[in-house]
C-alpha atoms as a PDB file:
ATOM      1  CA  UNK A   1     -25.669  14.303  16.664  1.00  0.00           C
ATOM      2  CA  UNK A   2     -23.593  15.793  13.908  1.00  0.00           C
ATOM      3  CA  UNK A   3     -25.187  15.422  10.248  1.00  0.00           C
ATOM      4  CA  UNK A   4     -23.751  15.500   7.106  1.00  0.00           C
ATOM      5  CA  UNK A   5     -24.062  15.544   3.228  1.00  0.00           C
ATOM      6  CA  UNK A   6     -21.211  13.796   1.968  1.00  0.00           C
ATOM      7  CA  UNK A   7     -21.861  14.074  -2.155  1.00  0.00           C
ATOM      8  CA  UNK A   8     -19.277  11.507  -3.619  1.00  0.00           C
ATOM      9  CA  UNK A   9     -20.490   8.766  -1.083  1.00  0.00           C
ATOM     10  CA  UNK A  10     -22.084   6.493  -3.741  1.00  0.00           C
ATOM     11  CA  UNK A  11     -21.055   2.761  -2.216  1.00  0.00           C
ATOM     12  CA  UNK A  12     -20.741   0.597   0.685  1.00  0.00           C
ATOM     13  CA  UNK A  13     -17.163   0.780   0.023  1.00  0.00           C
ATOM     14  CA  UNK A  14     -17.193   4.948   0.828  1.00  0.00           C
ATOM     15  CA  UNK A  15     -19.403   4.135   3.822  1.00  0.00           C
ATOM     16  CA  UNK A  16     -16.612   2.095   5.472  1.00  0.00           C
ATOM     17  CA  UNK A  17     -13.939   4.609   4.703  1.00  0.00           C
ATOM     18  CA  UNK A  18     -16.042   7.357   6.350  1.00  0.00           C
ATOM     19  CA  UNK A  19     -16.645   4.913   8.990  1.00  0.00           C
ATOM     20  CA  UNK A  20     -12.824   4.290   9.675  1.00  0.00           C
ATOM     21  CA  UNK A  21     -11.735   7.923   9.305  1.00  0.00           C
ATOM     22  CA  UNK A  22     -14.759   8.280  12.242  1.00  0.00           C
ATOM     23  CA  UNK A  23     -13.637   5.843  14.399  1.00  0.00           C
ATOM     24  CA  UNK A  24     -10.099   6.993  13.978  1.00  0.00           C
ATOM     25  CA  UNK A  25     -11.053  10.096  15.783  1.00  0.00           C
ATOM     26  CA  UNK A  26     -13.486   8.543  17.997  1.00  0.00           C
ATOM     27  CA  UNK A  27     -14.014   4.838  18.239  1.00  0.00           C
ATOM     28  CA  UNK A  28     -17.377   4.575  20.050  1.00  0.00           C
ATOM     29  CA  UNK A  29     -18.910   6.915  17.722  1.00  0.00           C
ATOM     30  CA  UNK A  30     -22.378   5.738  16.055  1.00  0.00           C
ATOM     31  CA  UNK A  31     -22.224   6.087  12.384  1.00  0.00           C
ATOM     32  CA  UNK A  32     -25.691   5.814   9.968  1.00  0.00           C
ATOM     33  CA  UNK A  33     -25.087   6.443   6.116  1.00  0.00           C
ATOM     34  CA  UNK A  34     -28.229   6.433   3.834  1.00  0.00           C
ATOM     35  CA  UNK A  35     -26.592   6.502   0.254  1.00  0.00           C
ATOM     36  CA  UNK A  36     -29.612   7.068  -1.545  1.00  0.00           C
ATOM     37  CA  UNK A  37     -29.025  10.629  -0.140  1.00  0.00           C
ATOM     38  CA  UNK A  38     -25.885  10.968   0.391  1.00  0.00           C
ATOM     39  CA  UNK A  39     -26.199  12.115   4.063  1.00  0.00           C
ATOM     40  CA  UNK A  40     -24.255  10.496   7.360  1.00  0.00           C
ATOM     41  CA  UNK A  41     -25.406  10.987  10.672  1.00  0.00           C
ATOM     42  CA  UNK A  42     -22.754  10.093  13.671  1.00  0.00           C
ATOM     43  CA  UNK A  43     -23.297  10.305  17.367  1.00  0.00           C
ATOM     44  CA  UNK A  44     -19.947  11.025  19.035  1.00  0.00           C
ATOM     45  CA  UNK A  45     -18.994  13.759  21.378  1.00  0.00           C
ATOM     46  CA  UNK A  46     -15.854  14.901  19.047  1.00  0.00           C
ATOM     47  CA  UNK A  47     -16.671  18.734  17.379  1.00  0.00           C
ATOM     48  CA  UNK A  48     -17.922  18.203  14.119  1.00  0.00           C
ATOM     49  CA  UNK A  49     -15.044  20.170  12.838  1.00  0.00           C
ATOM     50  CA  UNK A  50     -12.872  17.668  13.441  1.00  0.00           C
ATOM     51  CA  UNK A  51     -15.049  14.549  12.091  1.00  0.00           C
ATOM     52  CA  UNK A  52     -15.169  16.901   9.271  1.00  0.00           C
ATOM     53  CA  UNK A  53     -11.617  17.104   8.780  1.00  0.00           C
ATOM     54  CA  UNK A  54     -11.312  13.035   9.329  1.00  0.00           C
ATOM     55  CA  UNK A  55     -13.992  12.695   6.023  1.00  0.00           C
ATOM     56  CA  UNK A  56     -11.973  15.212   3.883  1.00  0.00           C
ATOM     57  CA  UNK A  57      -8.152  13.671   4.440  1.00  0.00           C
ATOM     58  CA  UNK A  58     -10.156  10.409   3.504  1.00  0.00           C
ATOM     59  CA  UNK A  59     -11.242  11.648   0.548  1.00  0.00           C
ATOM     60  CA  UNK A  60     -14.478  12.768   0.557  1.00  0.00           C
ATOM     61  CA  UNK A  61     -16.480  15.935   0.230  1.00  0.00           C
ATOM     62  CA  UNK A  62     -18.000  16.831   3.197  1.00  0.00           C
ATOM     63  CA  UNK A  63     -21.606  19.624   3.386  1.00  0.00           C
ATOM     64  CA  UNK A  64     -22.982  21.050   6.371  1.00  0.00           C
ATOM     65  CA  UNK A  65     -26.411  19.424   7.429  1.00  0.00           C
END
């Protein structure tokens, strides 16, 4: 489980790009967004380097834990 704080993720719209750029990298991956605190939580066996680097080049800030 790779966890996330993901600041300028303030609609449903943001969830589903974060989603996308996710399942570009992995499309099985589990994806849980709770906006009221800006944190994601995804289940996928990729590093979380790399789902890292999916969030950013979709536009998003993305914080450890």
């Amino acid at each position: 489980m790779t966890r996330f704080t993901i600041p300028d993720m303030d609609c449903q719209g943001c969830v589903a790009s974060i989603t996308r750029a996710v399942h570009a990298q992995d499309a099985g991956a589990k994806v849980v967004a709770d906006l009221d605190t800006h944190k994601v939580e995804i289940d996928s066996a990729i590093e979380s380097r790399l789902l890292a680097a999916a969030i950013d080049a979709a536009g998003f800030t993305v914080q450890a834990g």
